[in-house]
C-alpha atoms as a PDB file:
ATOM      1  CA  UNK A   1       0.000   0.000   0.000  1.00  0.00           C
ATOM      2  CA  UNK A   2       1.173   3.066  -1.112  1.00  0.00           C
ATOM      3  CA  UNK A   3       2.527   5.736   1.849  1.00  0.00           C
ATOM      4  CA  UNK A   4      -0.379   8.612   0.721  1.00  0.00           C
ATOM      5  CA  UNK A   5      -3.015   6.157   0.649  1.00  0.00           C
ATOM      6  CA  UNK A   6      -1.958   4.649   4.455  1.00  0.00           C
ATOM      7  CA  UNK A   7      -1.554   8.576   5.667  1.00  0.00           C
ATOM      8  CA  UNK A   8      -5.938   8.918   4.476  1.00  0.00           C
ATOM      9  CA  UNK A   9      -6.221   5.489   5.767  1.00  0.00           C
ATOM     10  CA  UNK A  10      -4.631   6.745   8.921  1.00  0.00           C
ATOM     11  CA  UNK A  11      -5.527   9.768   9.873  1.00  0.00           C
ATOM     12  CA  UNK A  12      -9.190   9.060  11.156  1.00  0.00           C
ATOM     13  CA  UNK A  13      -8.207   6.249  13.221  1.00  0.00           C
ATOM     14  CA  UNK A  14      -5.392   8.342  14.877  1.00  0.00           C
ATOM     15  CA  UNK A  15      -7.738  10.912  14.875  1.00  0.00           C
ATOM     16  CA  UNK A  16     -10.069   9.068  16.874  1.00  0.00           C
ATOM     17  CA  UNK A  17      -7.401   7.251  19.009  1.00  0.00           C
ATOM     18  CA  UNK A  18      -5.865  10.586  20.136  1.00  0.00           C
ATOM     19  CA  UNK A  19      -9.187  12.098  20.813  1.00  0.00           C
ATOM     20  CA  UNK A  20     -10.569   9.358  22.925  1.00  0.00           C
ATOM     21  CA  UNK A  21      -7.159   8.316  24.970  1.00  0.00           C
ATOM     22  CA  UNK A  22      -4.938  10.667  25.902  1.00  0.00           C
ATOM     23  CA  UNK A  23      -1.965   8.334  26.423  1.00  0.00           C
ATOM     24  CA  UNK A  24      -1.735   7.775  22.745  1.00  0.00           C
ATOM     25  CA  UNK A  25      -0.423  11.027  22.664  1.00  0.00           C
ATOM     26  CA  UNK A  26       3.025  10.939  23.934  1.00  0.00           C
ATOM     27  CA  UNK A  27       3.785   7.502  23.086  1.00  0.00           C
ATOM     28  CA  UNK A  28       4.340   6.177  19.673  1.00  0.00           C
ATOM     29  CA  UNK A  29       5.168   3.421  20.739  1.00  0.00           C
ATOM     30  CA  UNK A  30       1.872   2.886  22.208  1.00  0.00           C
ATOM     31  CA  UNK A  31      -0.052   4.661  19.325  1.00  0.00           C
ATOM     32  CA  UNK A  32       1.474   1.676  17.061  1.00  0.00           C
ATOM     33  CA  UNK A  33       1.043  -1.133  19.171  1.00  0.00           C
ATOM     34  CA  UNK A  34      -2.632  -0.153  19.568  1.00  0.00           C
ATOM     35  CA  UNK A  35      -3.289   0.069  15.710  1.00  0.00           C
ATOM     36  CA  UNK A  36      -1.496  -2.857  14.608  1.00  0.00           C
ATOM     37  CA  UNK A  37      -3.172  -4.889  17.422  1.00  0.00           C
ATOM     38  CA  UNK A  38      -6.721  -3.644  15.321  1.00  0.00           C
ATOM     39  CA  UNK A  39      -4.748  -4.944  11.975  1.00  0.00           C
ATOM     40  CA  UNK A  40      -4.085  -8.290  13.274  1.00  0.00           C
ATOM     41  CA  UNK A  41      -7.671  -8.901  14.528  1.00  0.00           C
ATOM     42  CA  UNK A  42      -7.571  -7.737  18.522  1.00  0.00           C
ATOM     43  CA  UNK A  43      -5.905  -8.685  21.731  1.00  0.00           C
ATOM     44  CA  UNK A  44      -7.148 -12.372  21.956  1.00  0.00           C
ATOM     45  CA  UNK A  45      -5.617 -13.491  18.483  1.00  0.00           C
ATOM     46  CA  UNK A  46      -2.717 -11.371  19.510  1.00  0.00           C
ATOM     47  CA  UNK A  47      -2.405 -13.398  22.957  1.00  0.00           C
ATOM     48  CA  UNK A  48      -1.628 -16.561  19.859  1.00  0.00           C
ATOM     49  CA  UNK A  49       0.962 -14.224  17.937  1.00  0.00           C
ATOM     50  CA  UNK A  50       4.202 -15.284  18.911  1.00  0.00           C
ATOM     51  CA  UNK A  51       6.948 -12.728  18.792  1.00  0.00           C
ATOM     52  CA  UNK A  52       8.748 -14.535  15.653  1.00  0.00           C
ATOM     53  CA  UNK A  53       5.358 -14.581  14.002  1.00  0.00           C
ATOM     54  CA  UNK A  54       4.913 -10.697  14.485  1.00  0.00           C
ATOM     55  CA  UNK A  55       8.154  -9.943  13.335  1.00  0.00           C
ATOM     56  CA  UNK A  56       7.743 -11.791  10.114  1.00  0.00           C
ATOM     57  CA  UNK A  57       4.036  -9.471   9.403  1.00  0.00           C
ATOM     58  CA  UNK A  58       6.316  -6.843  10.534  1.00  0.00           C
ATOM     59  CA  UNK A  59       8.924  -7.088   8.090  1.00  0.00           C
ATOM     60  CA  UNK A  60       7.658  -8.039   4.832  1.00  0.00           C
ATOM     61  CA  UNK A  61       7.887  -5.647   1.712  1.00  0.00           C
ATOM     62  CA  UNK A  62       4.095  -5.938   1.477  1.00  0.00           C
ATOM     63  CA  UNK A  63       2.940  -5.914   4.852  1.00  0.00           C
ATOM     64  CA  UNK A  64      -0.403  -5.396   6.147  1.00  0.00           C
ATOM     65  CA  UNK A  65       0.777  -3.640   9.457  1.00  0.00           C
ATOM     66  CA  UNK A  66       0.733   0.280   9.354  1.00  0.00           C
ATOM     67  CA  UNK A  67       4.040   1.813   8.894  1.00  0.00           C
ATOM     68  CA  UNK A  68       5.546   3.535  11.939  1.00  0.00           C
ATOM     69  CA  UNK A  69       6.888   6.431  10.031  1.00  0.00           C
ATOM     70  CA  UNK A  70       3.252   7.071   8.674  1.00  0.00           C
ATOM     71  CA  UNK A  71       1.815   6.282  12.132  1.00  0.00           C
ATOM     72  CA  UNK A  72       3.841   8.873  13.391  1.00  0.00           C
ATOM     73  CA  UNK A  73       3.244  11.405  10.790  1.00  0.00           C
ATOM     74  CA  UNK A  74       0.137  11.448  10.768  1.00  0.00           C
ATOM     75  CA  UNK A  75      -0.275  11.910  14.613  1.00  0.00           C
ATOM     76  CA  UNK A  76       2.606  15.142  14.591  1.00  0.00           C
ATOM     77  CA  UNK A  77       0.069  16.376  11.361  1.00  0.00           C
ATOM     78  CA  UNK A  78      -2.702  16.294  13.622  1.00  0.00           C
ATOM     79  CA  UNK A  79      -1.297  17.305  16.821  1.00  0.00           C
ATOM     80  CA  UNK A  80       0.205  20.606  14.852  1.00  0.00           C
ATOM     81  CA  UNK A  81      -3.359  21.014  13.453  1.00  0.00           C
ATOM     82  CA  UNK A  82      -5.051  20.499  16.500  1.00  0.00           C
ATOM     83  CA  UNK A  83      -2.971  21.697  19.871  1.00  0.00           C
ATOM     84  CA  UNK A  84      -5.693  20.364  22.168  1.00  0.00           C
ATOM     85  CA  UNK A  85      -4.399  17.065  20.582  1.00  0.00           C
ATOM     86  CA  UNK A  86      -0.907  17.505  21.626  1.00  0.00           C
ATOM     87  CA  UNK A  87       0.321  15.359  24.511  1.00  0.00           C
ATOM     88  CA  UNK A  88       1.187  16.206  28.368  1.00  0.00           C
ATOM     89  CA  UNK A  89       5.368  16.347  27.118  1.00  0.00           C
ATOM     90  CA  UNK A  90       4.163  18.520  24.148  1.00  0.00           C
ATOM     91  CA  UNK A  91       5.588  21.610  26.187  1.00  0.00           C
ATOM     92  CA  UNK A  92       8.583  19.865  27.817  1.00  0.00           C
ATOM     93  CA  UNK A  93       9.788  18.391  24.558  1.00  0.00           C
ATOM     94  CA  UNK A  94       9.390  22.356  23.011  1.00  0.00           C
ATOM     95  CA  UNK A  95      11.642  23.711  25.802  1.00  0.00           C
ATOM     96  CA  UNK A  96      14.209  21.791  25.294  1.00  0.00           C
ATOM     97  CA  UNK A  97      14.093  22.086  21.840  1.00  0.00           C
ATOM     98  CA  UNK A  98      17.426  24.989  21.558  1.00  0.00           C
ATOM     99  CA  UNK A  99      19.517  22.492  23.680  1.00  0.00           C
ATOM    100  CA  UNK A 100      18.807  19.625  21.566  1.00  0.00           C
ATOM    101  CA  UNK A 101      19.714  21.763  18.469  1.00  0.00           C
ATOM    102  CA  UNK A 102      22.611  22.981  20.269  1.00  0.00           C
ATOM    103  CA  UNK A 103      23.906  19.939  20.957  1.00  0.00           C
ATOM    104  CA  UNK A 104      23.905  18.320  17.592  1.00  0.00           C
ATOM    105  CA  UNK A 105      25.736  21.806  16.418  1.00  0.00           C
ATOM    106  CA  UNK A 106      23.180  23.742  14.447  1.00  0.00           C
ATOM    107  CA  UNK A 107      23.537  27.015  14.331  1.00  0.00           C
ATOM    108  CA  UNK A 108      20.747  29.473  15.575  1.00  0.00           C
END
């Protein structure tokens, strides 16, 4: 599936997900897991997924699963669109922002 076609897939589902739980929004990692947990047909078929089995879904050219990088565009899309959106480490993460710059020697 192409990437534009995931990001329209996406974006109401993350939408949703970010509207309805908080947590979602300051964890990726979490927004992912949650979403490709709905791909592979819930928690109880998950609780028969073992880890190898995952990783193969994961990995393939083709696969089904949601890719992170879209996952995670489309929630900084929305969450720049929509502040109320933005997560708890929204303004943390923006403070530090001129140190982290800093630090990896941009200029500015």
């Amino acid at each position: 599936m192409s990437i534009s076609k995931q990001i329209k897939q996406l974006r109401p589902l993350v939408l949703e997900l970010l509207t309805k739980n908080p947590k979602y929004r300051d964890s990726d990692k979490m927004l992912c897991a949650r979403l490709w947990s709905t791909q592979l047909g819930g928690v109880e078929k998950l609780k028969t997924l073992t880890t190898y089995e995952f990783l193969i879904i994961f990995s393939q050219p083709n696969s089904k699963l949601y890719n992170v990088v879209s996952i995670v565009r489309v929630r900084r899309k929305l969450q720049e669109e929509l502040p109320e959106l933005r997560g708890t480490k929204y303004k943390e993460k923006h403070d530090a922002q001129g140190n982290v710059k800093r630090a990896l020697g941009y200029k500015g």
